[in-house]
PDB file of N, CA and C in Angstrom:
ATOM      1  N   UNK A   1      82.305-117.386  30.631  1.00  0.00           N
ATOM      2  CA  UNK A   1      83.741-117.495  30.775  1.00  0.00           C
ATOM      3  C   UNK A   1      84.075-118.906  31.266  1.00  0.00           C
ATOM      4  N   UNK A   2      85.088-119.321  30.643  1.00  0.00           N
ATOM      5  CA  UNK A   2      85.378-120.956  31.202  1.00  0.00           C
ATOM      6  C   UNK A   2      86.275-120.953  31.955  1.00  0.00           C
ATOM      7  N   UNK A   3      86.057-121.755  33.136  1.00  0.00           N
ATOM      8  CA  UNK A   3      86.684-121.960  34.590  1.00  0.00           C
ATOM      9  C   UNK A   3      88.603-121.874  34.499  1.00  0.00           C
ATOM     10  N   UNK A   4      88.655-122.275  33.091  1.00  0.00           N
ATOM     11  CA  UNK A   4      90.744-121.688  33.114  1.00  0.00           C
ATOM     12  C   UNK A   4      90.487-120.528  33.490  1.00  0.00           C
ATOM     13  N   UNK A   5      89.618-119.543  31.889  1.00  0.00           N
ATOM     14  CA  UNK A   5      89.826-117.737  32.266  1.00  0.00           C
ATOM     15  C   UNK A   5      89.849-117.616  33.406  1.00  0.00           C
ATOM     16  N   UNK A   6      89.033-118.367  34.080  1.00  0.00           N
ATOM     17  CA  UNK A   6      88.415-117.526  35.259  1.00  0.00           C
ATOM     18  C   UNK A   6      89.614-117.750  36.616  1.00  0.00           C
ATOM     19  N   UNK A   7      90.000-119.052  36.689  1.00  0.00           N
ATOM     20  CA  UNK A   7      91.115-118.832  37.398  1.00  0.00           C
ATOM     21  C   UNK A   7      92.654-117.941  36.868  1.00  0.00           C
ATOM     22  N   UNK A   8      92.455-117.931  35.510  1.00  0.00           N
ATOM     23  CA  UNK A   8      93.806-117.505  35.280  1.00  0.00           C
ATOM     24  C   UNK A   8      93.643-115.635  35.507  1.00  0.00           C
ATOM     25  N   UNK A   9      92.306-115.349  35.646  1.00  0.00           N
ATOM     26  CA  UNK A   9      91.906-113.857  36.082  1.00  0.00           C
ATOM     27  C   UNK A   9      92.085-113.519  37.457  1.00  0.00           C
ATOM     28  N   UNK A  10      91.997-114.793  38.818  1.00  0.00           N
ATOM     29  CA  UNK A  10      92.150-114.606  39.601  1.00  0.00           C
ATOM     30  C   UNK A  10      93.178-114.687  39.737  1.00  0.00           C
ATOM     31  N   UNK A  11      94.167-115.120  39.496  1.00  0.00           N
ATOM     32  CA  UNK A  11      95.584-115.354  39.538  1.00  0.00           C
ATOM     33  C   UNK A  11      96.313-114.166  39.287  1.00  0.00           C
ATOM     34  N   UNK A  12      95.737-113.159  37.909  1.00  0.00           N
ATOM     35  CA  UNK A  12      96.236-111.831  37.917  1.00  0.00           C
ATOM     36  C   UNK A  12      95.704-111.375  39.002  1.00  0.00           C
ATOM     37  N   UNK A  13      94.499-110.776  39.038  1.00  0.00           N
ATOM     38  CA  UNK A  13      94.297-110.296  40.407  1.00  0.00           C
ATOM     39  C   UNK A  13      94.955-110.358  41.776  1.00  0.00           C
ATOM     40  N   UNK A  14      95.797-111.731  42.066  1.00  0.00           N
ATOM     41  CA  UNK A  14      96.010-111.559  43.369  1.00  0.00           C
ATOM     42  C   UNK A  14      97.539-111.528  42.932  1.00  0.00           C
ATOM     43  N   UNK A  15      98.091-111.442  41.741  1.00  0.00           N
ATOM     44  CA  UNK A  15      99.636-111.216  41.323  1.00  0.00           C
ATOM     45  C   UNK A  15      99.188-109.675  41.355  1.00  0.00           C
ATOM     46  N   UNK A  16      98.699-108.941  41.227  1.00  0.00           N
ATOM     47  CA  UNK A  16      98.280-107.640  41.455  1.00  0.00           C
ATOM     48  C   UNK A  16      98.512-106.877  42.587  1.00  0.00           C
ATOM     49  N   UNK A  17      97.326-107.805  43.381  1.00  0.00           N
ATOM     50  CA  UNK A  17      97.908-107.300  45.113  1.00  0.00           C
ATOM     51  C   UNK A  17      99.047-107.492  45.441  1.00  0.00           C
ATOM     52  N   UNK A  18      99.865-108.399  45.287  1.00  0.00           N
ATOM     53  CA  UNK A  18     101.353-108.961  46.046  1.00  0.00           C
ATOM     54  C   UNK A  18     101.684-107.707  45.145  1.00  0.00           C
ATOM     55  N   UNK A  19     102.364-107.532  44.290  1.00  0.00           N
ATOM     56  CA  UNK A  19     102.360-105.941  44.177  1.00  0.00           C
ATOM     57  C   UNK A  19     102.668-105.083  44.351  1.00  0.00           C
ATOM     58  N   UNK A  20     101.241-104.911  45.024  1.00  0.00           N
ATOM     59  CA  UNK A  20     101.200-103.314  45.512  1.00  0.00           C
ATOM     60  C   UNK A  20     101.191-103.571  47.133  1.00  0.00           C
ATOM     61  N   UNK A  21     101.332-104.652  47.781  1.00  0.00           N
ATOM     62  CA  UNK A  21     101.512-104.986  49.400  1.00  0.00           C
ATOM     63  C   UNK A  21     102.923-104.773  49.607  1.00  0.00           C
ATOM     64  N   UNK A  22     103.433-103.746  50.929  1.00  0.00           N
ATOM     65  CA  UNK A  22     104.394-103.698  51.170  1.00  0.00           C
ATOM     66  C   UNK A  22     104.965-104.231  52.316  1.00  0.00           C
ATOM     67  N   UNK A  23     104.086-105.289  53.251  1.00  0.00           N
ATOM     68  CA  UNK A  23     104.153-106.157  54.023  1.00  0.00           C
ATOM     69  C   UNK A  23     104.975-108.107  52.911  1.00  0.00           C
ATOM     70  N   UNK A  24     106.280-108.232  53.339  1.00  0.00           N
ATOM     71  CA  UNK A  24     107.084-109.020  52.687  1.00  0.00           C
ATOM     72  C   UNK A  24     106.553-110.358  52.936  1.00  0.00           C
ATOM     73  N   UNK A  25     105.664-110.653  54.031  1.00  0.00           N
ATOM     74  CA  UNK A  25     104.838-111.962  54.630  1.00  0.00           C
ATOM     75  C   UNK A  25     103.688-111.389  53.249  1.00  0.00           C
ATOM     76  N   UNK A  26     103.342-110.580  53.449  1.00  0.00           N
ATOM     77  CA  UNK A  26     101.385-110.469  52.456  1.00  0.00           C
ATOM     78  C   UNK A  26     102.200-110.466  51.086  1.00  0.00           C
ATOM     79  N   UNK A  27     102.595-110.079  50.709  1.00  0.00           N
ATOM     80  CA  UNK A  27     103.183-109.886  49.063  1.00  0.00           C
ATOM     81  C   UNK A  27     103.701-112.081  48.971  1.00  0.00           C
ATOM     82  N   UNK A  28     104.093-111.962  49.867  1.00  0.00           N
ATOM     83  CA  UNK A  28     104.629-113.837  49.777  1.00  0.00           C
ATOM     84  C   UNK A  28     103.211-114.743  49.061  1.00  0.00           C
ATOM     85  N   UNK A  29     102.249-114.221  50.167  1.00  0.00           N
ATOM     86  CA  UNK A  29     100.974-115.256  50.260  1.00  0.00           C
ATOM     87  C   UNK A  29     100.403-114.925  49.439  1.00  0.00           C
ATOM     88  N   UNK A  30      99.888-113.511  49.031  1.00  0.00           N
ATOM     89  CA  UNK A  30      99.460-113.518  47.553  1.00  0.00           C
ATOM     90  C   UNK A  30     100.164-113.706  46.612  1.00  0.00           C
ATOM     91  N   UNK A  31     101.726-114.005  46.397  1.00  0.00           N
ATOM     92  CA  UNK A  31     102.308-114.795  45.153  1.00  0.00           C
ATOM     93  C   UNK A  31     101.731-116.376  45.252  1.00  0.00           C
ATOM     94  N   UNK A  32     101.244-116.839  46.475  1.00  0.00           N
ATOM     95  CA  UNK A  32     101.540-118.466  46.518  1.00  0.00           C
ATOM     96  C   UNK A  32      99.985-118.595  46.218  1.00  0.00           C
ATOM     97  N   UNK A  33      99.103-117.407  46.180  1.00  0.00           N
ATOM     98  CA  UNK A  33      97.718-117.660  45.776  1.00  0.00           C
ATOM     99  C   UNK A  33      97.592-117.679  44.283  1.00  0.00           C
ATOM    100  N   UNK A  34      98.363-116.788  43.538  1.00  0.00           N
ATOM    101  CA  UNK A  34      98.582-116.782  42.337  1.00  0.00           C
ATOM    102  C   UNK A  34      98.870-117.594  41.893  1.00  0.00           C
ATOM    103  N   UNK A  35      99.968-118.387  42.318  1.00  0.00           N
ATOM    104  CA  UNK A  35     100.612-119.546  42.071  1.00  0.00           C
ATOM    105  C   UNK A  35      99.716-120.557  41.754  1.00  0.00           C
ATOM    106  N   UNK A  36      98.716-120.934  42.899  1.00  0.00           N
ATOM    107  CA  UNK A  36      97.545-121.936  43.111  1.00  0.00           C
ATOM    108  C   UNK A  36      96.515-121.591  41.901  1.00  0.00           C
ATOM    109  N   UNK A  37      96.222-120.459  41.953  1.00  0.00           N
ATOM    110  CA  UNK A  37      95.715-120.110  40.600  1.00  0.00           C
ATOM    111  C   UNK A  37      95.853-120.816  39.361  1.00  0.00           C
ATOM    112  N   UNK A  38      96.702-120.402  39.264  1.00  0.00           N
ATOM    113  CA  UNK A  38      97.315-120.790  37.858  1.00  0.00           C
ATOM    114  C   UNK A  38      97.664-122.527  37.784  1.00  0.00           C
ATOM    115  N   UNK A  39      97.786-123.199  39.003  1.00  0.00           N
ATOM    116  CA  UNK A  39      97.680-124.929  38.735  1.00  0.00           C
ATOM    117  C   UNK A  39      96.663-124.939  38.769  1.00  0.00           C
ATOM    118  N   UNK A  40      95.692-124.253  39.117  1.00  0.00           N
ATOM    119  CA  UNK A  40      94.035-125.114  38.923  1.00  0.00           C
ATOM    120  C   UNK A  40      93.784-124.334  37.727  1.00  0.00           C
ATOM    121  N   UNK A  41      94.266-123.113  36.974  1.00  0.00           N
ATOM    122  CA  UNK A  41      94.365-123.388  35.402  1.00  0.00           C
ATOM    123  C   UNK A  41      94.596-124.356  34.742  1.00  0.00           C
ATOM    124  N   UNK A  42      95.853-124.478  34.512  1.00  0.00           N
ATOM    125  CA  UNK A  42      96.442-125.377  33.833  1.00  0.00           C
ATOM    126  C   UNK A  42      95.702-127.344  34.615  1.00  0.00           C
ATOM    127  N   UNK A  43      94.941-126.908  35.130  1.00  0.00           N
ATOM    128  CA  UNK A  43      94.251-128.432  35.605  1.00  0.00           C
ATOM    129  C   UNK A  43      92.921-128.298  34.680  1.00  0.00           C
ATOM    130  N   UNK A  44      92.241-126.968  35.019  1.00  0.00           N
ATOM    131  CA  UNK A  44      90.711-126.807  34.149  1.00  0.00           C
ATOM    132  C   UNK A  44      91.862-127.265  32.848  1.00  0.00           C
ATOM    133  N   UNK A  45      92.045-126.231  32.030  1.00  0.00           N
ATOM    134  CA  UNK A  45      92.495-126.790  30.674  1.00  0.00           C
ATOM    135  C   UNK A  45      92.597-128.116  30.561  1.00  0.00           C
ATOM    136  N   UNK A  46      93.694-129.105  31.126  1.00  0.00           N
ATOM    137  CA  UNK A  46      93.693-130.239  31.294  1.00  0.00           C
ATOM    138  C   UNK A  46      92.381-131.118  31.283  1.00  0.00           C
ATOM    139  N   UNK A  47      91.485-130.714  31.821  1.00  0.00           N
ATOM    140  CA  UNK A  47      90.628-131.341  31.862  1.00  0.00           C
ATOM    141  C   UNK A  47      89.637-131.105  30.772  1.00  0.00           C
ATOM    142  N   UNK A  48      89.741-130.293  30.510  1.00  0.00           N
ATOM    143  CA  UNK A  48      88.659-129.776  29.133  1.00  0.00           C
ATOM    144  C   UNK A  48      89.244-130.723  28.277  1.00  0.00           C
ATOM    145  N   UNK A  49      90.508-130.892  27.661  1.00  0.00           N
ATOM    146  CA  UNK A  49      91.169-131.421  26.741  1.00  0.00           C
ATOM    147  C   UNK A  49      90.845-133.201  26.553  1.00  0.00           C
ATOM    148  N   UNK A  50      90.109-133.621  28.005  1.00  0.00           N
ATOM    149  CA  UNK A  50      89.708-135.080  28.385  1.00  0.00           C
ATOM    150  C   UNK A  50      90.847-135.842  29.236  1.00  0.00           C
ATOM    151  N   UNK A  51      92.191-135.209  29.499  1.00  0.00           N
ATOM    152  CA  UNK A  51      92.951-135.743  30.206  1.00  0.00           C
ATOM    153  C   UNK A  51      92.801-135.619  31.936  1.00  0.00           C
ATOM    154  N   UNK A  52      91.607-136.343  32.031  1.00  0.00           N
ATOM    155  CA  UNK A  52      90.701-136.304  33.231  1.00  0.00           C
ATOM    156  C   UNK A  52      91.931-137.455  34.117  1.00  0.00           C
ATOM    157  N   UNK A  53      92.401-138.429  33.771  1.00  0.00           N
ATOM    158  CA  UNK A  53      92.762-138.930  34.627  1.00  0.00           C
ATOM    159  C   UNK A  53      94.398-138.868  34.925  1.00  0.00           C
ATOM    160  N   UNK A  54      94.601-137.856  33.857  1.00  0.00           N
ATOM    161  CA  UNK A  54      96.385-137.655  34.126  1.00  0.00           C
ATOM    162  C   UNK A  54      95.969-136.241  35.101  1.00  0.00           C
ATOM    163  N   UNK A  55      94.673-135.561  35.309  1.00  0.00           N
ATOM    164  CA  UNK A  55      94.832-134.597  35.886  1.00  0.00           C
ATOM    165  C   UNK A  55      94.766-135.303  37.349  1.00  0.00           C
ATOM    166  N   UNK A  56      94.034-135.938  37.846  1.00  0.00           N
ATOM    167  CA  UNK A  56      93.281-136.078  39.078  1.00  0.00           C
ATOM    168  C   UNK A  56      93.743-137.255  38.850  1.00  0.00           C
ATOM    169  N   UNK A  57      94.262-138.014  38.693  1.00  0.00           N
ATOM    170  CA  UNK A  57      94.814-139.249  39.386  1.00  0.00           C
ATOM    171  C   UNK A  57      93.652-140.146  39.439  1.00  0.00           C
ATOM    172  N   UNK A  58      93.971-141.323  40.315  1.00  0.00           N
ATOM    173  CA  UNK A  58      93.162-142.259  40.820  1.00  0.00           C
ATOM    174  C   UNK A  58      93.433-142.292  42.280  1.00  0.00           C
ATOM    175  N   UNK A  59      92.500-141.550  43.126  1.00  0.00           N
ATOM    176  CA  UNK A  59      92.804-140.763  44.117  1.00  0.00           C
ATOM    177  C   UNK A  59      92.326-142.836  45.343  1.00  0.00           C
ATOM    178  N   UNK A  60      92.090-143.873  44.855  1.00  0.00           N
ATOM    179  CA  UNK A  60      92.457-144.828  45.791  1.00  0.00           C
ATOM    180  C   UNK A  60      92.317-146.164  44.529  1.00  0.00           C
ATOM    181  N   UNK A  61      93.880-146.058  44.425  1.00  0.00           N
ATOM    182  CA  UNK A  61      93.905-146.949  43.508  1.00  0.00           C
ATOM    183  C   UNK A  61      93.875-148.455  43.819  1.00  0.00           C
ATOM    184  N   UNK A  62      94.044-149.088  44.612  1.00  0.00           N
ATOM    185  CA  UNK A  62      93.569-150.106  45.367  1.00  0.00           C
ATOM    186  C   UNK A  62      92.273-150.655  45.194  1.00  0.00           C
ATOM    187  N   UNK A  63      91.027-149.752  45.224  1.00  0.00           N
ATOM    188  CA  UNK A  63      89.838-149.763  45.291  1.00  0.00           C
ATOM    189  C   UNK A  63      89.753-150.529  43.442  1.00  0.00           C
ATOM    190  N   UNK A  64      90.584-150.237  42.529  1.00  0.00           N
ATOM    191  CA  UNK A  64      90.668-150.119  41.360  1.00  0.00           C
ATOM    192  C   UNK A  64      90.929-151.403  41.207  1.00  0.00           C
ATOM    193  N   UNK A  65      92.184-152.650  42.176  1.00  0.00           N
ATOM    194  CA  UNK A  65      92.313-153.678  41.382  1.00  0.00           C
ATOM    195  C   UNK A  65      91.501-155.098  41.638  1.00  0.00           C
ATOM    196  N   UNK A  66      91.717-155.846  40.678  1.00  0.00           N
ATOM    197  CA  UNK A  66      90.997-156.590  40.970  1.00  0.00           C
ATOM    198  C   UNK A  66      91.260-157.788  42.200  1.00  0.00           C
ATOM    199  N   UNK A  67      89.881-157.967  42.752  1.00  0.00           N
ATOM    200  CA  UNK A  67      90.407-159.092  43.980  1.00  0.00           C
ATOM    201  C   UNK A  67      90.743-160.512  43.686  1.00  0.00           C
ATOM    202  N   UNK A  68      91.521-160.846  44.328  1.00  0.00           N
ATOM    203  CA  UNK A  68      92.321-162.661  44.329  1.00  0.00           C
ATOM    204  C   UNK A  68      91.298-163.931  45.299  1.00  0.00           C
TER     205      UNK A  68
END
């Protein structure tokens, strides 16, 4: 299974629990886990596709230019 399915399975799963939780704080946090889910889907995909650096940035771009 490739790492989208697999988050986009966990993402149902915990859209599942929020749910069936009748605590309005726990039903919240498992929507915002789902949520997270599903951007690190749509990031695996992204990245499969080779758009490696529109996913992840250039996390110290500085380091990147050239010196004077």
């Amino acid at each position: 299974m490739r790492r989208e399915q697999e988050d986009r399975q966990l993402a149902d799963n915990a859209h599942k629990h929020g749910c069936e939780e009748k605590s309005a704080i726990l039903k919240a946090q498992w929507e915002f886990l789902a949520g997270n889910y599903m951007r690190l889907a749509e990031r695996s995909k992204q990245r499969d596709r080779g758009d490696d650096e529109k996913v992840l940035g250039d996390p110290i771009p500085w380091d990147r230019q050239p010196r004077r």
